[in-house]
Protein backbone atom coordinates (compact mmCIF):
# COMPACT_ATOMS: atom_id res chain seq x y z
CA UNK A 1 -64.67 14.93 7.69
CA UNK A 2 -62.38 17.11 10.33
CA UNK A 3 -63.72 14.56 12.81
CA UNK A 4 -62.42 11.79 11.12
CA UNK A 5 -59.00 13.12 9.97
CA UNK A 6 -58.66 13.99 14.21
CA UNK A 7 -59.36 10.82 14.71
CA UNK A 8 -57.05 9.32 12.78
CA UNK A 9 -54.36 11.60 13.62
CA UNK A 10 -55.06 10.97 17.41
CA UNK A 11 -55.84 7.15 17.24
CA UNK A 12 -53.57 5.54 14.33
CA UNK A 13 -50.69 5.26 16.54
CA UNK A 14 -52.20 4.51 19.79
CA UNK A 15 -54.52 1.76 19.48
CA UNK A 16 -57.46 0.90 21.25
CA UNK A 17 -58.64 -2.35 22.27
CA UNK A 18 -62.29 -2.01 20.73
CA UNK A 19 -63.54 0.76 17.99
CA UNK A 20 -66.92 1.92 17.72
CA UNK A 21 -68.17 2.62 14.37
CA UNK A 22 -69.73 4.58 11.83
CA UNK A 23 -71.52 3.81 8.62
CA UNK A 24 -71.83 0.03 7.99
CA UNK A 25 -69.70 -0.41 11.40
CA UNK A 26 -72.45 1.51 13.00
CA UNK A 27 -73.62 0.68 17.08
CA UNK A 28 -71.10 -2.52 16.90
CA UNK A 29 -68.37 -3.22 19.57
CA UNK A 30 -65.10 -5.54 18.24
CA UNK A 31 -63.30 -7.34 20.54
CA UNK A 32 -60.64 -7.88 18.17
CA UNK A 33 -58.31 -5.70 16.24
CA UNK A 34 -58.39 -6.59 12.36
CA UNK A 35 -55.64 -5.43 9.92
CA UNK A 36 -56.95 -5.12 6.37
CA UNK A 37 -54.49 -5.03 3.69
CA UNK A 38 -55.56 -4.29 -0.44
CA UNK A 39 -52.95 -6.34 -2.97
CA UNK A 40 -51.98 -7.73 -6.09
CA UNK A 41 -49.00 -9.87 -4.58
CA UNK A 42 -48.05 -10.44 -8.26
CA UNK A 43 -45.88 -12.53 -7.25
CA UNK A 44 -46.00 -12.78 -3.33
CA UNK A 45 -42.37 -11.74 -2.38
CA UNK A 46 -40.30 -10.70 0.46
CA UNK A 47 -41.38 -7.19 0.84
CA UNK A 48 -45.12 -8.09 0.98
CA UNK A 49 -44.27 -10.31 3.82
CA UNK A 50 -41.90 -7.92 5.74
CA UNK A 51 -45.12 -5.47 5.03
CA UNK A 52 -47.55 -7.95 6.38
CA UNK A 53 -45.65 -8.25 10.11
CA UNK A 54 -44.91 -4.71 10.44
CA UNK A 55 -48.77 -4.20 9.67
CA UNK A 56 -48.97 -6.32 12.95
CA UNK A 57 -46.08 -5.22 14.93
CA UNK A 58 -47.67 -1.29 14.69
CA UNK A 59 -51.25 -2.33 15.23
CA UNK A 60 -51.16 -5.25 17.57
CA UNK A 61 -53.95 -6.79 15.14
CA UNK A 62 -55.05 -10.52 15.89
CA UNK A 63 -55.37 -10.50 12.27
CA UNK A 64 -55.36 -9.95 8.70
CA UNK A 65 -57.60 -10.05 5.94
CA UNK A 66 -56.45 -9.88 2.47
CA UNK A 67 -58.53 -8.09 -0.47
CA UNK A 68 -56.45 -9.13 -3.56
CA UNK A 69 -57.55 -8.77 -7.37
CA UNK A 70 -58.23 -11.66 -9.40
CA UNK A 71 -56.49 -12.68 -12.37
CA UNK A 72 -56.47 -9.70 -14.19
CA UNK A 73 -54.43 -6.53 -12.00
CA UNK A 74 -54.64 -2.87 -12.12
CA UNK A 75 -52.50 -2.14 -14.98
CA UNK A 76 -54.90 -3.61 -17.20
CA UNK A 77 -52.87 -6.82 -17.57
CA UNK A 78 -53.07 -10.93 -16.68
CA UNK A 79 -51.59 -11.72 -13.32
CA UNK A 80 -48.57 -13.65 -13.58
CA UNK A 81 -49.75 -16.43 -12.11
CA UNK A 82 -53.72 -17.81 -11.07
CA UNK A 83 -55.37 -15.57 -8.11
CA UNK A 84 -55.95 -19.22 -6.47
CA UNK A 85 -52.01 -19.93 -6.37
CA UNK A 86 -51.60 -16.39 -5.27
CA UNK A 87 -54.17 -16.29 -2.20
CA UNK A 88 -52.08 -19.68 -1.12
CA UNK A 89 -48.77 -17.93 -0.92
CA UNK A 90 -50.30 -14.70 1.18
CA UNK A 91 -51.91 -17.31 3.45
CA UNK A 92 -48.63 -19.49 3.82
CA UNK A 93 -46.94 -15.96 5.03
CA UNK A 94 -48.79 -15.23 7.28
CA UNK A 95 -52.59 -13.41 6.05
CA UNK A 96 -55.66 -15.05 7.71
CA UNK A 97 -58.28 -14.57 4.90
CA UNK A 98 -58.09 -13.52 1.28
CA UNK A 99 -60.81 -12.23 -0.36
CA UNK A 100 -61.04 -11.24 -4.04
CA UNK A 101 -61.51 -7.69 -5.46
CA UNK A 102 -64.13 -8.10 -7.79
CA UNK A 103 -62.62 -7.46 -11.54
CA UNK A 104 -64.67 -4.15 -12.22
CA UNK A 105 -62.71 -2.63 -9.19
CA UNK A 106 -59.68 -4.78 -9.70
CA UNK A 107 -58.49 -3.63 -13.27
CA UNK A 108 -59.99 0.11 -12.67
CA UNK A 109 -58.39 3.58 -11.92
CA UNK A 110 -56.56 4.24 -9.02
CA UNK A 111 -59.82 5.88 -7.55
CA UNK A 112 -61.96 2.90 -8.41
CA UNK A 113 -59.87 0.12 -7.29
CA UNK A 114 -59.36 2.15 -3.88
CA UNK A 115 -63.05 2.67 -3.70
CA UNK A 116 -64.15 -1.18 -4.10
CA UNK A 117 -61.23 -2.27 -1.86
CA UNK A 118 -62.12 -0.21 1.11
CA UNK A 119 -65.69 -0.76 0.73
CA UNK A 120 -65.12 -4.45 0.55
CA UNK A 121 -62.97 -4.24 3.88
CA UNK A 122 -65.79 -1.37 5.37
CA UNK A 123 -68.43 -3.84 4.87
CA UNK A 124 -67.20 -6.75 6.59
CA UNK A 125 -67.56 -4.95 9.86
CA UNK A 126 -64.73 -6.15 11.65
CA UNK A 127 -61.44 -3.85 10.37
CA UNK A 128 -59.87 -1.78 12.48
CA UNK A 129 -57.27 -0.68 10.68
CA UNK A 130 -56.20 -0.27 6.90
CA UNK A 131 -52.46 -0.60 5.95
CA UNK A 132 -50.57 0.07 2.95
CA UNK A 133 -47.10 1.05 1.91
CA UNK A 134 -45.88 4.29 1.38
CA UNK A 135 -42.76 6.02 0.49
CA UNK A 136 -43.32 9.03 2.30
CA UNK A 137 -42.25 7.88 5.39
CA UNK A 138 -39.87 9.22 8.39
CA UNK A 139 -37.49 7.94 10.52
CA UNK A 140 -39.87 4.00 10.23
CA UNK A 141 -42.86 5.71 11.67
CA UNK A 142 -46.35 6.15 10.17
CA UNK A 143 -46.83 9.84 8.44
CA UNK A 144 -50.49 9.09 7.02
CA UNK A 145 -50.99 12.71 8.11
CA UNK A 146 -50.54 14.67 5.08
CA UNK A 147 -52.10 12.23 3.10
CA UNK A 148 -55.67 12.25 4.46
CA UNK A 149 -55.76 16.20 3.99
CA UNK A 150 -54.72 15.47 0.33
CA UNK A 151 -57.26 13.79 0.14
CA UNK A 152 -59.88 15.55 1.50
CA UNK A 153 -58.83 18.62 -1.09
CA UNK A 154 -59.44 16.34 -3.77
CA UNK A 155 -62.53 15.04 -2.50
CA UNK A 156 -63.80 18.24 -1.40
CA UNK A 157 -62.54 20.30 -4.62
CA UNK A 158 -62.83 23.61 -4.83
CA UNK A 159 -63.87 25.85 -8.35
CA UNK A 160 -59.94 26.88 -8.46
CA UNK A 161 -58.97 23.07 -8.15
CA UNK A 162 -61.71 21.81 -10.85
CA UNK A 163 -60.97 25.00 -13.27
CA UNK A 164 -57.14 24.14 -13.22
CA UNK A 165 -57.68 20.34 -13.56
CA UNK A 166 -59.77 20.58 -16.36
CA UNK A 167 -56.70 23.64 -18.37
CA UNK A 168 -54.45 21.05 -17.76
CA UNK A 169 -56.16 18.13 -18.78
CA UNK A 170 -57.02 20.41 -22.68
CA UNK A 171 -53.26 21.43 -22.72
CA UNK A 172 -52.74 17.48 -23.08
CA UNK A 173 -51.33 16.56 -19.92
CA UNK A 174 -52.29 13.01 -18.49
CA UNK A 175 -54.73 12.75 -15.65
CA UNK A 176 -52.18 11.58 -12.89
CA UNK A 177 -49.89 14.58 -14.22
CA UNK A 178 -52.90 17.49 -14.67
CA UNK A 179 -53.97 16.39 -11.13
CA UNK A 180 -51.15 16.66 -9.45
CA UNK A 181 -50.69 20.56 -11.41
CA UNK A 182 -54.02 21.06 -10.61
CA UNK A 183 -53.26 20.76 -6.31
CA UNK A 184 -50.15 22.44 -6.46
CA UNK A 185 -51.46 25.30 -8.17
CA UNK A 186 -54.44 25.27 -6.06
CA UNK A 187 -52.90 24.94 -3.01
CA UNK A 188 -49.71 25.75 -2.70
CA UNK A 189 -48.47 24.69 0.22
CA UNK A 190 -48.66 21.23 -1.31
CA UNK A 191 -45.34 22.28 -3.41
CA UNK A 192 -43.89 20.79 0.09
CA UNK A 193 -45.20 17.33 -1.03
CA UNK A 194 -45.06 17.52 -4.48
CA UNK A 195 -42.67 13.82 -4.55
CA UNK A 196 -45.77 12.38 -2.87
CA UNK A 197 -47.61 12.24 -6.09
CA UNK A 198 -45.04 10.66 -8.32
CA UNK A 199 -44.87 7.88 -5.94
CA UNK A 200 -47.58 4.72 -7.01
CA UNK A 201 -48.13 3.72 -3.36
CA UNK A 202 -48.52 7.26 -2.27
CA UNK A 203 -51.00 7.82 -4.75
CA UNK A 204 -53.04 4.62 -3.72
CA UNK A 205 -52.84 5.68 -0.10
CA UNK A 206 -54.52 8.77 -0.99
CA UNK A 207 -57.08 7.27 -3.01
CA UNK A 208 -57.42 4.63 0.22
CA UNK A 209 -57.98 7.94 2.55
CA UNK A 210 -60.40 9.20 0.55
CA UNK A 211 -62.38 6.14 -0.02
CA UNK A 212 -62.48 6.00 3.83
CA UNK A 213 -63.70 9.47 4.24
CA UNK A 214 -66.51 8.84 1.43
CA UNK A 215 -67.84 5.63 2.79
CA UNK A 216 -67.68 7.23 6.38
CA UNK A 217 -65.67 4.43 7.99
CA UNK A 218 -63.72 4.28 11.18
CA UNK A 219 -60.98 2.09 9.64
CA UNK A 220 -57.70 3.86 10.63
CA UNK A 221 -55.49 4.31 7.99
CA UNK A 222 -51.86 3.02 9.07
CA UNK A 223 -48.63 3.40 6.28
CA UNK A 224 -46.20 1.59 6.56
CA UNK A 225 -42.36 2.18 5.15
CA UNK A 226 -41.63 0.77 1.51
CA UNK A 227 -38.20 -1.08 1.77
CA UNK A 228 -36.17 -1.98 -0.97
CA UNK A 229 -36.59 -0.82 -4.69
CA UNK A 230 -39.33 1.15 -6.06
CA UNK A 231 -42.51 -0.24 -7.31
CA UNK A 232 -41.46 0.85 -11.10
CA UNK A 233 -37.44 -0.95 -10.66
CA UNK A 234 -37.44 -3.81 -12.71
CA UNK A 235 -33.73 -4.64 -11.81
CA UNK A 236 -33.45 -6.97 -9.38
CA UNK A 237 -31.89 -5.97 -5.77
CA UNK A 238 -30.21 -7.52 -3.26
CA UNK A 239 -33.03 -7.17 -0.78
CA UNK A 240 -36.57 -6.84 -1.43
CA UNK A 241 -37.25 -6.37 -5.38
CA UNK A 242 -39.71 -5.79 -6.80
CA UNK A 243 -42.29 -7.61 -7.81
CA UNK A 244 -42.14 -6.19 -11.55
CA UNK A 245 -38.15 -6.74 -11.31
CA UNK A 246 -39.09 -10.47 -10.24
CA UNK A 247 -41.67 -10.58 -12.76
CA UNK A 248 -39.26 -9.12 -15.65
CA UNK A 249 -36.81 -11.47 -14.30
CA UNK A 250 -39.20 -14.76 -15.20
CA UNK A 251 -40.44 -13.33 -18.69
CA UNK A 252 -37.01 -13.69 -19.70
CA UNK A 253 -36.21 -17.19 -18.71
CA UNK A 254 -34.87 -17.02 -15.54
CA UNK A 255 -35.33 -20.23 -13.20
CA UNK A 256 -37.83 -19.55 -10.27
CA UNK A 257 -35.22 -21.72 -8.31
CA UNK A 258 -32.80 -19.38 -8.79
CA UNK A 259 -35.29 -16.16 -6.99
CA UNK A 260 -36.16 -18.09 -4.65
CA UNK A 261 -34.02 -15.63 -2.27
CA UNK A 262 -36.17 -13.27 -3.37
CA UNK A 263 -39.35 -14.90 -2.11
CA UNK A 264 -40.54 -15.69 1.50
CA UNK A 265 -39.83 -19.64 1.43
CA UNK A 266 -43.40 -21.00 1.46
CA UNK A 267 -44.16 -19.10 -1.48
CA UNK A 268 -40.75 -19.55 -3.21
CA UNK A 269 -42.15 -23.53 -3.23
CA UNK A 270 -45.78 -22.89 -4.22
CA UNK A 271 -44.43 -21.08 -7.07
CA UNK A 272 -42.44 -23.69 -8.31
CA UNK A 273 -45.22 -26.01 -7.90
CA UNK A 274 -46.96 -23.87 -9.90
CA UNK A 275 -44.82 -22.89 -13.19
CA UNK A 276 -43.72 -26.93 -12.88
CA UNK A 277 -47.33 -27.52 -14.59
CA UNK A 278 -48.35 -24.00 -15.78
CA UNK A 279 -47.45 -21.15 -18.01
CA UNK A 280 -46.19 -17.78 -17.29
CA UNK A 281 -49.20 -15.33 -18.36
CA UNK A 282 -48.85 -12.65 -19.91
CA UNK A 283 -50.45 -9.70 -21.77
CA UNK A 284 -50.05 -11.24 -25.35
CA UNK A 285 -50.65 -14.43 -24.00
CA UNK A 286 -54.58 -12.90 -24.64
CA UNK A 287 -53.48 -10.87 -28.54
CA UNK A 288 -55.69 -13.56 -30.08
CA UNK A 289 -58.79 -13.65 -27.93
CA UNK A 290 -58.15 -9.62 -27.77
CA UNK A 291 -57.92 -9.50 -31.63
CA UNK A 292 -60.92 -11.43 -32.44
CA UNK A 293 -63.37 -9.29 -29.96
CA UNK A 294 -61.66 -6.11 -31.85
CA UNK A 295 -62.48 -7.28 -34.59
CA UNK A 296 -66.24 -8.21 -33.79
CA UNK A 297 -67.09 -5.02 -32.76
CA UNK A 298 -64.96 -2.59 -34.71
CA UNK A 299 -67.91 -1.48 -37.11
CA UNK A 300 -69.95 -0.25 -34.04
CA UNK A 301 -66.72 1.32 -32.00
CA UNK A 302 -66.07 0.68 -28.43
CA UNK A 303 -67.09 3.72 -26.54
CA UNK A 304 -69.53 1.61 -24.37
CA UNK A 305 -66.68 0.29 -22.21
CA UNK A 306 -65.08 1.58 -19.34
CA UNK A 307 -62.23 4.19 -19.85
CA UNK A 308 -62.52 4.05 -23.38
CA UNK A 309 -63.59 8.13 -25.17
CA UNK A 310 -64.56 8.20 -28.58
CA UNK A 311 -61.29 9.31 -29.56
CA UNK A 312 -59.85 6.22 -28.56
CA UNK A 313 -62.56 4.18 -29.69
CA UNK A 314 -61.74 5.99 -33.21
CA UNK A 315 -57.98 4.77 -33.12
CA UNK A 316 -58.34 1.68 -32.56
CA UNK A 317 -60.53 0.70 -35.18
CA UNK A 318 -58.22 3.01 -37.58
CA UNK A 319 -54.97 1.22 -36.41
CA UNK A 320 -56.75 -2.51 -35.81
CA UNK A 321 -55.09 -3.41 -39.21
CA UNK A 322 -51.42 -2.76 -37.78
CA UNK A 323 -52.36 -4.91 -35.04
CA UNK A 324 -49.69 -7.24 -34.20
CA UNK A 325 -50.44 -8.27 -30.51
CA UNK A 326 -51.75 -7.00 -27.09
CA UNK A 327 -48.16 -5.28 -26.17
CA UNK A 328 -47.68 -3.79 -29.52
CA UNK A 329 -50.90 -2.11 -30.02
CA UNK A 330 -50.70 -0.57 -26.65
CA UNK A 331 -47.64 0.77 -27.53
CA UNK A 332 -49.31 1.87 -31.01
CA UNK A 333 -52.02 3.83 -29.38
CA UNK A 334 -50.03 5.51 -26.76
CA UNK A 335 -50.24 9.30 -26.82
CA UNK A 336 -48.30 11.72 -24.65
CA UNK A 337 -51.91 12.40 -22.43
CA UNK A 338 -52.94 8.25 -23.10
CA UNK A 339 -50.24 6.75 -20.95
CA UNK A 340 -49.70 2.67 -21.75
CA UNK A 341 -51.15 1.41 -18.77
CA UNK A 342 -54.60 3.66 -19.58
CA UNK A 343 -54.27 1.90 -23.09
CA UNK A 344 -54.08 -1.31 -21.33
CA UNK A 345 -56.61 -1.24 -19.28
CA UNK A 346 -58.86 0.27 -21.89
CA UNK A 347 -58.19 -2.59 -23.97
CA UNK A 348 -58.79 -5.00 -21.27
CA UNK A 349 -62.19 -3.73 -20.35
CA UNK A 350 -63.02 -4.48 -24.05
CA UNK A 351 -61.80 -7.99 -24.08
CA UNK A 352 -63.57 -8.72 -20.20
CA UNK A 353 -66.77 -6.91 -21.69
CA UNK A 354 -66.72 -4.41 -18.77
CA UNK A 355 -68.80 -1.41 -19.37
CA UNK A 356 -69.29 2.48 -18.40
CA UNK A 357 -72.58 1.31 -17.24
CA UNK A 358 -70.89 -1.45 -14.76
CA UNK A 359 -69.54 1.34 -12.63
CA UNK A 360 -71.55 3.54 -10.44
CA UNK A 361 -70.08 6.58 -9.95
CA UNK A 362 -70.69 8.43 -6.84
CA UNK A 363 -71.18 11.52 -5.35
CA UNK A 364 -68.27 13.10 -4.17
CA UNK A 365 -70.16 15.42 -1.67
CA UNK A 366 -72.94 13.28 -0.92
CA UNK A 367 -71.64 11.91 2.34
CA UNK A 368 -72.91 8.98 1.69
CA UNK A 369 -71.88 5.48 2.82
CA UNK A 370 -70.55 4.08 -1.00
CA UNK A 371 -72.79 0.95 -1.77
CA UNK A 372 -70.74 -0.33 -4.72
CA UNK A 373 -69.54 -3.93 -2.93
CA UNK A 374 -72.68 -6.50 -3.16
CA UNK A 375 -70.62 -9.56 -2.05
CA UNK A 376 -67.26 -10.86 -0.43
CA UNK A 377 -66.00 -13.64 -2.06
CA UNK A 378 -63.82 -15.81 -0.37
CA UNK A 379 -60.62 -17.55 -1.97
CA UNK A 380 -58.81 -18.89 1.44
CA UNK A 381 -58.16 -19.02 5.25
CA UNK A 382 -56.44 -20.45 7.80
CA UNK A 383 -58.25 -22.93 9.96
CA UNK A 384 -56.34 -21.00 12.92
CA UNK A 385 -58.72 -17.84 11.79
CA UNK A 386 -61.94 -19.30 12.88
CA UNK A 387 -63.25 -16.54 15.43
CA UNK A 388 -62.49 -13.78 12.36
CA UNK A 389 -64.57 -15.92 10.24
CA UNK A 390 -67.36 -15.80 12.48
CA UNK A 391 -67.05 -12.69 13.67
CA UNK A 392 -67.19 -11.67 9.77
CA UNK A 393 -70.24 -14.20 9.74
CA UNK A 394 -71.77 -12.01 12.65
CA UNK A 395 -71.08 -8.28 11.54
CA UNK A 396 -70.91 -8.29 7.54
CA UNK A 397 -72.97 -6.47 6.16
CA UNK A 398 -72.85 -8.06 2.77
CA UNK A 399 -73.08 -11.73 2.26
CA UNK A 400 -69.83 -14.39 2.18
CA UNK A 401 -69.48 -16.07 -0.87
CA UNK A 402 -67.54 -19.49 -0.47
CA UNK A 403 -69.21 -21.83 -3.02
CA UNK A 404 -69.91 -20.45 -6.61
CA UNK A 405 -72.33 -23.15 -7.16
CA UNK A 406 -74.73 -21.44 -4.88
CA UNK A 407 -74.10 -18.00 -5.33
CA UNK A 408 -77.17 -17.25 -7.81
CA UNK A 409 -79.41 -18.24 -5.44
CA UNK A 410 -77.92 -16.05 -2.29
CA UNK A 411 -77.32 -13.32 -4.49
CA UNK A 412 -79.68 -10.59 -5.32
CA UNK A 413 -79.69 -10.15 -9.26
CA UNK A 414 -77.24 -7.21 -9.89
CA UNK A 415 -74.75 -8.86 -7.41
CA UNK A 416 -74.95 -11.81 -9.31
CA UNK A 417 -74.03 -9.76 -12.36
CA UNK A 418 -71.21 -8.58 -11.09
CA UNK A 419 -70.23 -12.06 -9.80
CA UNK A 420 -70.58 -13.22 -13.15
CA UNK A 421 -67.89 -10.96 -13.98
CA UNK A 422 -65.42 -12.74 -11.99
CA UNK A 423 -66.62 -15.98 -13.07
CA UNK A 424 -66.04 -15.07 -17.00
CA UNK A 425 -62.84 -13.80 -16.09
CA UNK A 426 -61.70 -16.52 -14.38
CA UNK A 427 -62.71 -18.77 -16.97
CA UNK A 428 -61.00 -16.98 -19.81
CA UNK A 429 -57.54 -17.09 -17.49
CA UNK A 430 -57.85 -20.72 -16.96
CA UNK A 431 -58.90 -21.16 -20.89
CA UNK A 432 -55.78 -19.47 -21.97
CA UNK A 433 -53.82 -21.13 -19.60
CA UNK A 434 -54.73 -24.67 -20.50
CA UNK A 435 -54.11 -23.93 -24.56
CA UNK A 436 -50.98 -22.62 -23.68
CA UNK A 437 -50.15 -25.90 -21.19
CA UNK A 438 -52.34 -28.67 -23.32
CA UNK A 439 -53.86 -29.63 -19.72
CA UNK A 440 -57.68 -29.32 -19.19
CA UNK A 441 -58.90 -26.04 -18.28
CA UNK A 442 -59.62 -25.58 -14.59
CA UNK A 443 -63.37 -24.84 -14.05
CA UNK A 444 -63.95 -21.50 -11.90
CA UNK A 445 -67.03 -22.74 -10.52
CA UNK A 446 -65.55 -25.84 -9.25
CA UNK A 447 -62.01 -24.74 -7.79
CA UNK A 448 -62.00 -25.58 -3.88
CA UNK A 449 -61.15 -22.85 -1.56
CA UNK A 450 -57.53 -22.38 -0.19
CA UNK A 451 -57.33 -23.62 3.53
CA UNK A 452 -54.76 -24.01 5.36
């Protein structure tokens, strides 16, 4: 673990032309540097792209590869618009390959969706380098430092660290909040970086460093400087918003044409392609189909899915008669230690059928390389990315996915499953999307990759 945090500390900022690896990277020499990049782009907008050329201008990577969730993101919600659209507008500006983050990792915890992403990227065998934004940063140069030792304490935790967690956790506090108690009371040196944990990309770039350090991989975590408003500003800025202030902005009616300032211009036009023949999803967009599969199973409870305790599994069936849509009741379950997006995601497990038993948890202190991705599916390239393709070909470790159709027989059985999860949930998206439009639902199986 030391080894690995020198490393980084020595090698993040002065980059090599080849990387020898550990883990699944293991004996192999790249001639190439490869950026890889975990997002939502919900919508693709000017900061992502000003993030995705800086990501080349420190590294000096020949390219990027995209892991992106699906339809459904990590706030336990719909994506506002298809994953298919999405992967079209990060290609257009500039990414070389997007792959998808399977929906069990997609819509999970921070810790989860860190985990799958940087396994995903680990296993192709051709990263170099892992970037993400951060607010913690000085004077526009990378300050990953402070965050890999962050996360080493939490990975490594000590019996002060655990005992503290778990007082603050029974004296009601919410898990992001008792955690970040739990440090600074443990270590208290941290009280010097106490803003780090109240900042979303902060917290993911923690949960990144530690996903590195678990799966043992020589990917070098690179930050690079948030612009612009904050991740939780949903007022629109003169320069770089937000994608929940551009998001806000179209739930209320606004033209796309009239954001398109706000967007990188290939992806300004894809979106308006887009909304010209499809819906704006939302959360309540899914009340009914949410309702219904409450209402199924309310008799039995819902403990058996992810995220969801018995005592939450015990209000929901008590409040399912005040249920007035998928907003609402989130908002009528809410607790001061059950934040909304917990409640969100909790519910959306239910509705996508994803299960405690779907996620393997792992050993913290095993040391052992995490073996939690089975697949990498692929939703677009660029034709001009041919030698990453087959250098992915060459060094993956996991298979490439390109064609549905064929995946049941390439896949072993409990990759399959977890395919299948994707497939459902793409189906469901597309289903809800065509009732809302009155056009033909788009089949998952059959959608063409996104080349460009």
């Amino acid at each position: 673990m030391q080894t690995l945090i020198a490393y980084w500390q020595t090698e993040y900022t002065e980059i090599n032309d080849t990387i020898s690896g550990t883990g699944s990277q293991k004996g192999m020499v790249i001639h190439m540097q490869v950026n890889g990049i975990i997002a939502e782009y919900n919508p693709f907008h000017k900061g992502h792209k000003y993030h995705l050329e800086e990501s080349l201008r420190l590294t000096g990577a020949d390219y990027t590869v995209i892991v992106m969730s699906g339809d459904f993101v990590q706030r336990g919600a719909p994506a506002i618009i298809d994953k298919h659209t999405r992967a079209e507008m990060a290609l257009c500006c500039g990414a070389d390959l997007v792959l998808e983050l399977p929906v069990l990792y997609a819509t999970a915890s921070a810790e989860y969706f860190a985990a799958g992403a940087v396994s995903l990227l680990d296993k192709l065998g051709v990263v170099t380098h892992l970037c993400f934004g951060s607010e913690s940063m000085k004077s526009g140069h990378p300050n990953t430092i402070s965050l890999p030792e962050i996360a080493a304490l939490i990975l490594h935790e000590s019996d002060a660290y655990r005992a503290a967690l778990k007082e603050f956790l029974r004296q009601g506090a919410s898990y992001p909040h008792a955690r970040t108690k739990a440090l600074i009371q443990s270590y208290p040196f941290l009280t010097n970086y106490k803003d780090i944990f109240s900042s979303p990309n902060n917290i993911l770039g923690i949960e990144y460093c530690k996903a590195i350090l678990q799966c043992q991989s020589q990917m070098i975590p690179v930050a690079i400087t948030r612009l612009g408003s904050d991740y939780h500003n949903s007022q629109m800025t003169t320069q770089f918003s937000s994608a929940l202030a551009i998001r806000h902005a179209l739930y209320a009616g606004k033209s796309p044409q009239k954001l398109l300032h706000h967007l990188p211009a290939g992806a300004g036009a894809i979106l308006i392609r887009y909304l010209e023949e499809h819906p704006l999803m939302r959360s309540d967009s899914f009340s009914a189909a949410l309702y219904y599969k409450l209402l199924m199973e309310k008799e039995s409870g819902y403990e058996q899915y992810l995220d969801v305790s018995e005592d939450l599994s015990n209000r929901i069936r008590n409040l399912l008669g005040q249920f007035t849509g998928f907003d609402a009741f989130c908002d009528l379950l809410k607790t001061k230690d059950m934040t909304y997006t917990r409640i969100s995601r909790c519910l959306l497990h239910i509705l996508l059928a994803i299960k405690k038993d779907d996620i393997k948890k792992q050993d913290m202190n095993s040391g052992q390389s995490m073996d939690i991705i089975p697949y990498a599916r692929v939703l677009g390239f660029r034709k001009s990315a041919a030698p990453l393709l087959n250098a992915v070909k060459k060094h993956a470790s996991i298979p490439l996915v390109t064609k549905l159709a064929d995946a049941k027989k390439s896949l072993e059985a409990d990759a399959y499953r977890l395919l299948s999860q994707d497939i459902l949930s793409g189906e469901l998206y597309q289903g809800i999307a065509a009732a809302q439009s009155g056009q033909a639902a788009i089949n998952e199986c059959s959608q063409p990759l996104i080349i460009l």
